[in-house]
PDB file of N, CA and C in Angstrom:
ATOM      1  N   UNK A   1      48.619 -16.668 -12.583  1.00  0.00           N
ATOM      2  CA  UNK A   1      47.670 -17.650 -12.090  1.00  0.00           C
ATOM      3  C   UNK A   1      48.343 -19.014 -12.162  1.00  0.00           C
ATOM      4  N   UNK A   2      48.121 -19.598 -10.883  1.00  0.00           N
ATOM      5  CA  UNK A   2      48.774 -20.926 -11.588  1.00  0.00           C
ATOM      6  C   UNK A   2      48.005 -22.014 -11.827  1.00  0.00           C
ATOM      7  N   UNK A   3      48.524 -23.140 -12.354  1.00  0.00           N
ATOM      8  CA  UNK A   3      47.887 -24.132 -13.010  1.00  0.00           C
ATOM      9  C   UNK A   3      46.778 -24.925 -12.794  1.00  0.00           C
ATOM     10  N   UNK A   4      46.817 -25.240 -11.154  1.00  0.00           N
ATOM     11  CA  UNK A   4      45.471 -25.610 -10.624  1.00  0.00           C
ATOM     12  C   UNK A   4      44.437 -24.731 -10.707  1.00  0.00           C
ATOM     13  N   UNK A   5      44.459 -23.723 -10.311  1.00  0.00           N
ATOM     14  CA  UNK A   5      43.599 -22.604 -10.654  1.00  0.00           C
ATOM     15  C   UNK A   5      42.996 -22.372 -11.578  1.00  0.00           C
ATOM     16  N   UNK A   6      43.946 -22.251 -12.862  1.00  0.00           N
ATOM     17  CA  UNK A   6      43.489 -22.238 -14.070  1.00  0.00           C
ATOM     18  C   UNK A   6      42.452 -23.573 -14.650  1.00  0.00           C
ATOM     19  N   UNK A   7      42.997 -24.461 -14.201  1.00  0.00           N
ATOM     20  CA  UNK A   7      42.136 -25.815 -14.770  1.00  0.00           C
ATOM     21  C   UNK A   7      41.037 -25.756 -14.008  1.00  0.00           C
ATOM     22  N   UNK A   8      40.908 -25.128 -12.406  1.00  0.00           N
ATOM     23  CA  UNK A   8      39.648 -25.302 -11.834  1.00  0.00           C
ATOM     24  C   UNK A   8      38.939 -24.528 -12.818  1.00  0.00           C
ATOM     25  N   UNK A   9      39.263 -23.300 -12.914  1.00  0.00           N
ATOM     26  CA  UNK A   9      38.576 -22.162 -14.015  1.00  0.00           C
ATOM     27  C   UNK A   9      37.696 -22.756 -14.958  1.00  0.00           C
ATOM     28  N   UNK A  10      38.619 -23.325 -15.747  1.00  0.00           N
ATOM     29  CA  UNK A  10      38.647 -24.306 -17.138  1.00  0.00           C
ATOM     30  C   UNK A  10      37.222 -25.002 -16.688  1.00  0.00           C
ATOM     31  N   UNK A  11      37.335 -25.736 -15.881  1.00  0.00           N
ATOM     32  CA  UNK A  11      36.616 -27.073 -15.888  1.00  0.00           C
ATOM     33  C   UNK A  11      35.475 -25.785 -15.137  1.00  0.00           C
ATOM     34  N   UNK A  12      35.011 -24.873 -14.577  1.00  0.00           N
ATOM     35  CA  UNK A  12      33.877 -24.342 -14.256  1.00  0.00           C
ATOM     36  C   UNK A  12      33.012 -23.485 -15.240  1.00  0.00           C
ATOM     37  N   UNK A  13      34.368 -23.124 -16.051  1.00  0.00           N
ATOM     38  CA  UNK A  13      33.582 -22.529 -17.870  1.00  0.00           C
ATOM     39  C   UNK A  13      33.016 -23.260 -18.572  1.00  0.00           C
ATOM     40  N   UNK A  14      33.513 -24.553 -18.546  1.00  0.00           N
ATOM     41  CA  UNK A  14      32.485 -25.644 -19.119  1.00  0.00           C
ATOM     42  C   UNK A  14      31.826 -26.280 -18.729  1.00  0.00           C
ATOM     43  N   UNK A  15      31.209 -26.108 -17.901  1.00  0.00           N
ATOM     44  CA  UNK A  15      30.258 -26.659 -17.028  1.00  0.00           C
ATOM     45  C   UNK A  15      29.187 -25.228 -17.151  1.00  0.00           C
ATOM     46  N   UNK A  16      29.744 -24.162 -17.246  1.00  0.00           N
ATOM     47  CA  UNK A  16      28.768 -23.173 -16.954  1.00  0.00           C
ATOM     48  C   UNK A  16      27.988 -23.184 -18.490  1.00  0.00           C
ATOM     49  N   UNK A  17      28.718 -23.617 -19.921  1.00  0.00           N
ATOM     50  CA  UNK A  17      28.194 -24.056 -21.287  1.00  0.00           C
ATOM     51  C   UNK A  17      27.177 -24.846 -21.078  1.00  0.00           C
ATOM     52  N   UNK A  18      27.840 -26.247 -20.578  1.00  0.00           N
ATOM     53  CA  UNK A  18      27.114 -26.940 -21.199  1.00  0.00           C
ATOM     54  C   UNK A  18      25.235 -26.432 -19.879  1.00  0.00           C
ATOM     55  N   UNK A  19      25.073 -26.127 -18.854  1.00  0.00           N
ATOM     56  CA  UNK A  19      24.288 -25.638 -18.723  1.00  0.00           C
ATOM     57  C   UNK A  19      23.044 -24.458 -19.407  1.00  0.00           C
ATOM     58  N   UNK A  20      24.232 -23.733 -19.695  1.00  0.00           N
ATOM     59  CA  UNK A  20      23.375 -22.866 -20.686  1.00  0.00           C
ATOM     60  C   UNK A  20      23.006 -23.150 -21.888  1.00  0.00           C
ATOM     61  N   UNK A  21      23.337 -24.183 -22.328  1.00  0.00           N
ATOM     62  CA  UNK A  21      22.989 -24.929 -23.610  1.00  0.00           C
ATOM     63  C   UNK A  21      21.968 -26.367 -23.135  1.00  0.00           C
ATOM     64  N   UNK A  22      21.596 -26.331 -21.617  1.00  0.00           N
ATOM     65  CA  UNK A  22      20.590 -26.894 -21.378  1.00  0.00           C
ATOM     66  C   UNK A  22      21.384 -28.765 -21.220  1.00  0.00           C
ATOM     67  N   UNK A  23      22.183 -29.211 -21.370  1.00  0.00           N
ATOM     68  CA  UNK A  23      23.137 -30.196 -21.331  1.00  0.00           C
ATOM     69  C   UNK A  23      23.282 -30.669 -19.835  1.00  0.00           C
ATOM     70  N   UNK A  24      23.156 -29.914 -18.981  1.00  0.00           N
ATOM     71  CA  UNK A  24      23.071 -30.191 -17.822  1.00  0.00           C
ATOM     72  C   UNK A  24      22.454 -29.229 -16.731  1.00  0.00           C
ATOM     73  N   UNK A  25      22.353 -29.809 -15.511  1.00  0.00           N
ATOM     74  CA  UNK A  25      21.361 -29.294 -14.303  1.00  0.00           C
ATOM     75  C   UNK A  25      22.596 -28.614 -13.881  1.00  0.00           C
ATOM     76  N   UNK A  26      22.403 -27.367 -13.290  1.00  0.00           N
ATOM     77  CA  UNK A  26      22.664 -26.576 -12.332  1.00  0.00           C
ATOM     78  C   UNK A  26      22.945 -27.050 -10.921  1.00  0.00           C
ATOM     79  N   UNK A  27      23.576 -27.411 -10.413  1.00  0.00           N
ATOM     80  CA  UNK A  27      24.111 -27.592  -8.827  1.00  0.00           C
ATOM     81  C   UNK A  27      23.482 -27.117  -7.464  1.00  0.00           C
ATOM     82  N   UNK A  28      23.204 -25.308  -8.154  1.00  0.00           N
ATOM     83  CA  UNK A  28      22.712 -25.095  -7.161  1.00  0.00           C
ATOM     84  C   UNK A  28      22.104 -24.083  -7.971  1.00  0.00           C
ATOM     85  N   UNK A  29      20.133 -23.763  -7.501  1.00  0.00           N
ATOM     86  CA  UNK A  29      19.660 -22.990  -7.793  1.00  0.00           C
ATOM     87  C   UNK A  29      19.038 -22.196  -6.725  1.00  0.00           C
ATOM     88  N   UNK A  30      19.027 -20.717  -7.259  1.00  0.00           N
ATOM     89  CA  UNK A  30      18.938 -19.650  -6.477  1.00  0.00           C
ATOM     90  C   UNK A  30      17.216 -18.819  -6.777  1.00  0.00           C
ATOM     91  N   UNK A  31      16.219 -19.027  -5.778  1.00  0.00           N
ATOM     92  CA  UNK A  31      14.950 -18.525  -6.008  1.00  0.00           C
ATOM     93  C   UNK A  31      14.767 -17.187  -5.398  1.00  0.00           C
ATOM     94  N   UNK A  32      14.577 -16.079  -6.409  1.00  0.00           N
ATOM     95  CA  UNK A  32      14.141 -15.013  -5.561  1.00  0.00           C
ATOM     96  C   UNK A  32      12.862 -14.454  -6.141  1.00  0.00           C
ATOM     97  N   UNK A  33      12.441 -13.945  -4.358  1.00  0.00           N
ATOM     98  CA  UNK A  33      10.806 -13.342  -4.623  1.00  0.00           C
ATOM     99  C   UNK A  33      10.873 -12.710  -6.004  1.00  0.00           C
ATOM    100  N   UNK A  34       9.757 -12.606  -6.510  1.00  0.00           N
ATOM    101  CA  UNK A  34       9.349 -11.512  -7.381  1.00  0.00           C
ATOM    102  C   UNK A  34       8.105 -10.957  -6.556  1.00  0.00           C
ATOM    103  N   UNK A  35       8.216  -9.735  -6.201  1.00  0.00           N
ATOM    104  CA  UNK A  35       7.785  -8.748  -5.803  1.00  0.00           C
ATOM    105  C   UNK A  35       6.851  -8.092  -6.460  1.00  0.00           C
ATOM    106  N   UNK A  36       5.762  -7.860  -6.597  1.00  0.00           N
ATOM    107  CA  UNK A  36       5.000  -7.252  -7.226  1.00  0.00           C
ATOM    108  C   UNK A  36       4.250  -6.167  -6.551  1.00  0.00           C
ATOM    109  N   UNK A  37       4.337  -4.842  -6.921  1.00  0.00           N
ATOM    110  CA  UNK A  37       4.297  -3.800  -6.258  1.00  0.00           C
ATOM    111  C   UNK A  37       2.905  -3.455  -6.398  1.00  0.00           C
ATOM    112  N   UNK A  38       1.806  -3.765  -7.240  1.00  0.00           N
ATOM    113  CA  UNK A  38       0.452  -3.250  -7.122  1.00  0.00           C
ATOM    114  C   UNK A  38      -0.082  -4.285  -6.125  1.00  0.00           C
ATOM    115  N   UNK A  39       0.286  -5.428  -6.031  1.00  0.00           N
ATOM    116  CA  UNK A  39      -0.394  -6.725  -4.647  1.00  0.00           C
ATOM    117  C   UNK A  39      -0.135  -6.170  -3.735  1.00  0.00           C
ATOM    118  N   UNK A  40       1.369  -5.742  -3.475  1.00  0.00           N
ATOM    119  CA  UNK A  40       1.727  -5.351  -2.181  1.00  0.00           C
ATOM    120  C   UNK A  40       0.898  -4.206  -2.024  1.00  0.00           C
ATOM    121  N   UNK A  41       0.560  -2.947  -2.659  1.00  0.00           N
ATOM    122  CA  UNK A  41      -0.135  -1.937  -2.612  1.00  0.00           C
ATOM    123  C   UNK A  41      -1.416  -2.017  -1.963  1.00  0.00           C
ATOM    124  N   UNK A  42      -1.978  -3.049  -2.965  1.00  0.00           N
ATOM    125  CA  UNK A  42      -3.459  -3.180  -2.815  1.00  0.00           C
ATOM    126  C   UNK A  42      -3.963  -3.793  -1.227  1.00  0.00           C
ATOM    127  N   UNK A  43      -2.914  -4.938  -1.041  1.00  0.00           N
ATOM    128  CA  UNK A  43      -3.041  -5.665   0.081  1.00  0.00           C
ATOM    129  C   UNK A  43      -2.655  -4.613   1.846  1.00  0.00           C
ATOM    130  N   UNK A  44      -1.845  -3.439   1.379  1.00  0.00           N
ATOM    131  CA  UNK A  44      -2.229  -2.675   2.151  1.00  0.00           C
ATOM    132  C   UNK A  44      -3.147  -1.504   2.211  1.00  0.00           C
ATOM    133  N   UNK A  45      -3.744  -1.670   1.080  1.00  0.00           N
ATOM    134  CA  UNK A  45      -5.177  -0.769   0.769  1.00  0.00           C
ATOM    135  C   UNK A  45      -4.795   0.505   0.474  1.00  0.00           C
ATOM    136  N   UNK A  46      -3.794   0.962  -0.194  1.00  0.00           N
ATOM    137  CA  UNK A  46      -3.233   2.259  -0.145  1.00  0.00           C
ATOM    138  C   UNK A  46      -3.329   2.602  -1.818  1.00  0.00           C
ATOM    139  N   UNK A  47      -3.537   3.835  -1.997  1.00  0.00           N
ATOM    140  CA  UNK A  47      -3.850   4.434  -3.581  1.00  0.00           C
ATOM    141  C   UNK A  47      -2.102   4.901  -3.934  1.00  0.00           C
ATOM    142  N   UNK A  48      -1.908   4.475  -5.191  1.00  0.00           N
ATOM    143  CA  UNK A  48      -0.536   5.158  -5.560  1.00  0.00           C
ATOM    144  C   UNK A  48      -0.234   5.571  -5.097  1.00  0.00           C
ATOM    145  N   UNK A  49      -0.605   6.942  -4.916  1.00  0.00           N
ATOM    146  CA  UNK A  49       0.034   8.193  -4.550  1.00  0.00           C
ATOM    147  C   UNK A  49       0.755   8.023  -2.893  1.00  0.00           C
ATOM    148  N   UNK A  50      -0.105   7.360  -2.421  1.00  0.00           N
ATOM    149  CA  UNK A  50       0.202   7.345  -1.115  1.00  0.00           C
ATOM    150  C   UNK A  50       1.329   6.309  -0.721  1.00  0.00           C
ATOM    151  N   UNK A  51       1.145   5.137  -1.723  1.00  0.00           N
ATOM    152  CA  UNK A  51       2.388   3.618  -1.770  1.00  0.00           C
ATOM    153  C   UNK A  51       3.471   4.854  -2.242  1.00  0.00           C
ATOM    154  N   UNK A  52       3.415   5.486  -2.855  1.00  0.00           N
ATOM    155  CA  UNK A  52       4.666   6.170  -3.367  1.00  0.00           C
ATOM    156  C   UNK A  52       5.117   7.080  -2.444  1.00  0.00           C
ATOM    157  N   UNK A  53       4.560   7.329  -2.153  1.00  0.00           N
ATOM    158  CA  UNK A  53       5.447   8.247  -0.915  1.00  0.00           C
ATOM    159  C   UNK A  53       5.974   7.671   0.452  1.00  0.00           C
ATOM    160  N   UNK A  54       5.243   6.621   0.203  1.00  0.00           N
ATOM    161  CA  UNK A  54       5.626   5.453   1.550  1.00  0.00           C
ATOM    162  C   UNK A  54       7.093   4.901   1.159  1.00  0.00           C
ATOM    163  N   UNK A  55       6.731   4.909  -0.087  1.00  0.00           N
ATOM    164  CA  UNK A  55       8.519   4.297  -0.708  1.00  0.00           C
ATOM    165  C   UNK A  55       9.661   5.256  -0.814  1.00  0.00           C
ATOM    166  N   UNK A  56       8.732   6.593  -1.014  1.00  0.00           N
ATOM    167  CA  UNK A  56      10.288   7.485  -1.148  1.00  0.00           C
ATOM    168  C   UNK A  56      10.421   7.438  -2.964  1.00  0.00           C
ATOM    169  N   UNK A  57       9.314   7.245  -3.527  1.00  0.00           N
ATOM    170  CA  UNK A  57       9.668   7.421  -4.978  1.00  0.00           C
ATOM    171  C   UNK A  57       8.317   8.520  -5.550  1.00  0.00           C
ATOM    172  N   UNK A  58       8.418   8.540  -7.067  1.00  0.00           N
ATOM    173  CA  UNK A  58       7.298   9.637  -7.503  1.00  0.00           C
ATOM    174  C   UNK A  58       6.087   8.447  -8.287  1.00  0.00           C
ATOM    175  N   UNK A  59       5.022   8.909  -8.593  1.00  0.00           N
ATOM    176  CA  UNK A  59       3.873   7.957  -8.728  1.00  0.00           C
ATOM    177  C   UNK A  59       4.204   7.506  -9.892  1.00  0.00           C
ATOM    178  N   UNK A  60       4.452   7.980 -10.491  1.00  0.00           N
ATOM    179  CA  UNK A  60       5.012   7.614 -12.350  1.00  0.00           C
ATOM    180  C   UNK A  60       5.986   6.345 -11.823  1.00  0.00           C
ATOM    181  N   UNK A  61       6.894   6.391 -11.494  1.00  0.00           N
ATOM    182  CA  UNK A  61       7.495   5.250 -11.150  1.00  0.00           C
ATOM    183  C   UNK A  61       7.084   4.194 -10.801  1.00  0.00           C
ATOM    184  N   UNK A  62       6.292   4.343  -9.639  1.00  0.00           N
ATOM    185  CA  UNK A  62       5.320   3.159  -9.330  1.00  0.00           C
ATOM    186  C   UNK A  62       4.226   2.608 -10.442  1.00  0.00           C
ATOM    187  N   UNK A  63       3.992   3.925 -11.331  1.00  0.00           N
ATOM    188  CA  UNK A  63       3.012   2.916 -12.716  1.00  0.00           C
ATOM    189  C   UNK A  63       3.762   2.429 -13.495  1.00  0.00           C
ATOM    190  N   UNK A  64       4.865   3.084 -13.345  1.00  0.00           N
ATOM    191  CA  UNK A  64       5.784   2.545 -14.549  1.00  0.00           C
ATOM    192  C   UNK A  64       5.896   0.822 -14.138  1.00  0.00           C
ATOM    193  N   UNK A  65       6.091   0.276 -12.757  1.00  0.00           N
ATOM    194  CA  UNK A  65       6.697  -0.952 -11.800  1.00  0.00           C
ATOM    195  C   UNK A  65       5.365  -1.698 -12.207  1.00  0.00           C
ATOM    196  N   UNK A  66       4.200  -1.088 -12.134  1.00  0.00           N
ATOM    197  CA  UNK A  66       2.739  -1.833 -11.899  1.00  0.00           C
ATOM    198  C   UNK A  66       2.263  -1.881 -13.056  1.00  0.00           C
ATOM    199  N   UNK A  67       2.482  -1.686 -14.353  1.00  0.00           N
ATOM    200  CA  UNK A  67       2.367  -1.846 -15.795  1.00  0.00           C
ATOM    201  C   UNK A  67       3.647  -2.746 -16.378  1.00  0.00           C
ATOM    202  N   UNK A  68       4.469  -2.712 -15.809  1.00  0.00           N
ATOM    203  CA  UNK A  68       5.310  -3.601 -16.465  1.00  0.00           C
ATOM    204  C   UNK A  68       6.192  -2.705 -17.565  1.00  0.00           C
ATOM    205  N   UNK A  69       6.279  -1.824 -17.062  1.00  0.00           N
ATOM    206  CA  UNK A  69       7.283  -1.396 -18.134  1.00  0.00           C
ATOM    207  C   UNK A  69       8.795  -1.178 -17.840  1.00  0.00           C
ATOM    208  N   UNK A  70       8.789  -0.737 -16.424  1.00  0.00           N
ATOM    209  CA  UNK A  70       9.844  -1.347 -15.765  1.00  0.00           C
ATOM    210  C   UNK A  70       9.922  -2.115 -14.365  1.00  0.00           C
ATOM    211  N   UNK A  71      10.957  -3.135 -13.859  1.00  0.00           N
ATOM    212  CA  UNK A  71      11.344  -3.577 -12.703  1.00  0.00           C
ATOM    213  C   UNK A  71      12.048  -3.198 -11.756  1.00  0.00           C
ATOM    214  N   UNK A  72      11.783  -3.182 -10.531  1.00  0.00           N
ATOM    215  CA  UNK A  72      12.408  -2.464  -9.533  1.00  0.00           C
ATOM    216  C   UNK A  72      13.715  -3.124  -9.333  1.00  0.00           C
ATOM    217  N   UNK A  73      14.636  -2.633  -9.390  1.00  0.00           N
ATOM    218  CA  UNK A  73      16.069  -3.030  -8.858  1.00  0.00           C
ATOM    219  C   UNK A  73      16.901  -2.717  -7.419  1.00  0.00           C
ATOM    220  N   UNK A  74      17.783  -3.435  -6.997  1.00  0.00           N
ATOM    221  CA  UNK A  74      18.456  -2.902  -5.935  1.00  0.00           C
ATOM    222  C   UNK A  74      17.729  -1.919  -4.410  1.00  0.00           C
ATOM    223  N   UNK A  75      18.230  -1.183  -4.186  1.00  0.00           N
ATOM    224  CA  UNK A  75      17.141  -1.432  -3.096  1.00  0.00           C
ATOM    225  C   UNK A  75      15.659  -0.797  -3.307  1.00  0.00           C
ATOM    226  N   UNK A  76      15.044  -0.510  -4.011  1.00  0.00           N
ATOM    227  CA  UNK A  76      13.804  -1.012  -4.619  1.00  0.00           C
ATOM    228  C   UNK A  76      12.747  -1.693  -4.409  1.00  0.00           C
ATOM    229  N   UNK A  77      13.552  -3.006  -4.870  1.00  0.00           N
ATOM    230  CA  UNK A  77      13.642  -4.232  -4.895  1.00  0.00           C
ATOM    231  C   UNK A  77      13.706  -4.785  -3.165  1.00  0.00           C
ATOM    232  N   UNK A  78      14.279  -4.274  -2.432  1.00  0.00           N
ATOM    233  CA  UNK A  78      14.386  -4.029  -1.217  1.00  0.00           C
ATOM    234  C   UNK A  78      13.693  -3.989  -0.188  1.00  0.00           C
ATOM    235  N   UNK A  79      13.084  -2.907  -0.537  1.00  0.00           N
ATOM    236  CA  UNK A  79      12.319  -1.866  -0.036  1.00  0.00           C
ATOM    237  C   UNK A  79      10.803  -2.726  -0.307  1.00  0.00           C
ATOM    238  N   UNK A  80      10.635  -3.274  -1.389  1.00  0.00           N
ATOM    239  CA  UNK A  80       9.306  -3.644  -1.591  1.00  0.00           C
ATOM    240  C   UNK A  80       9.478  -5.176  -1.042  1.00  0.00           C
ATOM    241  N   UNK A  81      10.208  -5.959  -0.569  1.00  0.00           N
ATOM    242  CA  UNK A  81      10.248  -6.958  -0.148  1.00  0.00           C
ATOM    243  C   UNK A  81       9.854  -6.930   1.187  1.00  0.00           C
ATOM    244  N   UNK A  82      10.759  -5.805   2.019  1.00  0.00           N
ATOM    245  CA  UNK A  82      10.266  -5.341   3.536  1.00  0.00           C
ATOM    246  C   UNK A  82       8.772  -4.990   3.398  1.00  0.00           C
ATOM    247  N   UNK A  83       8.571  -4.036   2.584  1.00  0.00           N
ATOM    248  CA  UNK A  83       7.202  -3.986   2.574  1.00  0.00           C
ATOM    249  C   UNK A  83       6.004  -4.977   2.602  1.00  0.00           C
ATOM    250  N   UNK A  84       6.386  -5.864   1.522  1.00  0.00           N
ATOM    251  CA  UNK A  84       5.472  -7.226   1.972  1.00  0.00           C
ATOM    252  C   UNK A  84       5.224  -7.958   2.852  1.00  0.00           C
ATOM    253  N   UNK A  85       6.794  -8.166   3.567  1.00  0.00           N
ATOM    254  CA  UNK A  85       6.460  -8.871   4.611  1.00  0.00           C
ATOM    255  C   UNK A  85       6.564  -8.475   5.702  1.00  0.00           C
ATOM    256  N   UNK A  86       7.118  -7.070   5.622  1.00  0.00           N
ATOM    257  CA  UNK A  86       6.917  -5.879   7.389  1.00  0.00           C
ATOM    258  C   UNK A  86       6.334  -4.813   6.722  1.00  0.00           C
ATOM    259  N   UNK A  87       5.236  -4.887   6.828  1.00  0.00           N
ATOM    260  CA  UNK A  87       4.491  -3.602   6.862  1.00  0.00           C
ATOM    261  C   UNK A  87       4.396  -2.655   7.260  1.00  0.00           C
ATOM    262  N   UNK A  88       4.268  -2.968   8.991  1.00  0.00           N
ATOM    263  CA  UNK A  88       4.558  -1.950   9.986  1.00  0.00           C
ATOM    264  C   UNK A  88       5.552  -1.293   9.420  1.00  0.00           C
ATOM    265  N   UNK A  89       7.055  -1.592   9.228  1.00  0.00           N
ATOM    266  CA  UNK A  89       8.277  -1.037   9.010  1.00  0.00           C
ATOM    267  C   UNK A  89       7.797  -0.158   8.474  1.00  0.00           C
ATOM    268  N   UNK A  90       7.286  -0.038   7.407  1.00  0.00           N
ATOM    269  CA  UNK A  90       7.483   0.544   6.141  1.00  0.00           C
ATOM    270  C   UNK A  90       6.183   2.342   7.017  1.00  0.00           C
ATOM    271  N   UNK A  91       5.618   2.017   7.260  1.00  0.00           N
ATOM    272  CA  UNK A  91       4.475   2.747   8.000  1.00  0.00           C
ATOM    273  C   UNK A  91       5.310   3.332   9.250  1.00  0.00           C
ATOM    274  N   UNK A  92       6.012   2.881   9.833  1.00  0.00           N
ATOM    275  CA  UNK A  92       6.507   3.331  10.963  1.00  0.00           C
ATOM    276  C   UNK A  92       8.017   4.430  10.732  1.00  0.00           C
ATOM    277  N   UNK A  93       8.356   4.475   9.191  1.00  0.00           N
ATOM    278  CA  UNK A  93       9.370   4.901   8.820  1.00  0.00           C
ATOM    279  C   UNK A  93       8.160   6.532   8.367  1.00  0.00           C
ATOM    280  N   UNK A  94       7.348   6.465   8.195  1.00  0.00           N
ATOM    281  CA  UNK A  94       6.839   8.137   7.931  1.00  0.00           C
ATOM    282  C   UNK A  94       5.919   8.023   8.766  1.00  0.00           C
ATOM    283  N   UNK A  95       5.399   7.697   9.882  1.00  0.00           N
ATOM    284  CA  UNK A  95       4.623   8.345  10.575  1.00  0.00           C
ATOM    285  C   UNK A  95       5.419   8.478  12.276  1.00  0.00           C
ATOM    286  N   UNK A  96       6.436   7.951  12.688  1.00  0.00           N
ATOM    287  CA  UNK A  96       7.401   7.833  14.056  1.00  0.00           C
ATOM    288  C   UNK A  96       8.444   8.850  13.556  1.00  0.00           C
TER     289      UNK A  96
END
């Protein structure tokens, strides 16, 4: 590695400290949905069983997402984003 490089490094490790130690603002911040899978459910009027099969997952999963015991990740996470805001999609993928 050479030297410029390294000092850019340098000088972005400490900057990434003193942030996480609250010392300074962030440059650039990154907002993502949080998704919540019983709104999205409800708002398309659909009972578990049926959101779950729309997703391609088993119902336990989905209580597991809608209790909070776990969060959907990766495409998931995905999947329930399209869902919120394309509905159709999501409907047109098991009934076409």
């Amino acid at each position: 590695m050479n030297e410029e490089l390294f000092d850019e490094l340098e000088r972005s490790v400490r900057e990434g400290g003193k942030i996480l130690k609250g010392k300074r603002r962030a440059n650039r911040v990154f907002d993502f949905d949080s998704t919540d899978p019983r709104v999205i459910r409800e708002r398309l009027g659909l009972s578990q069983s049926k959101f779950a099969k729309l997703l391609g997952i088993s119902v336990s999963t989905l209580q597991n997402w809608e209790q909070g015991r776990r969060k959907p990740d990766g495409p998931a996470k995905v999947l329930l984003n399209v869902a919120a805001k394309y509905p159709e999609a999501i409907f047109n993928t098991v009934f076409h």
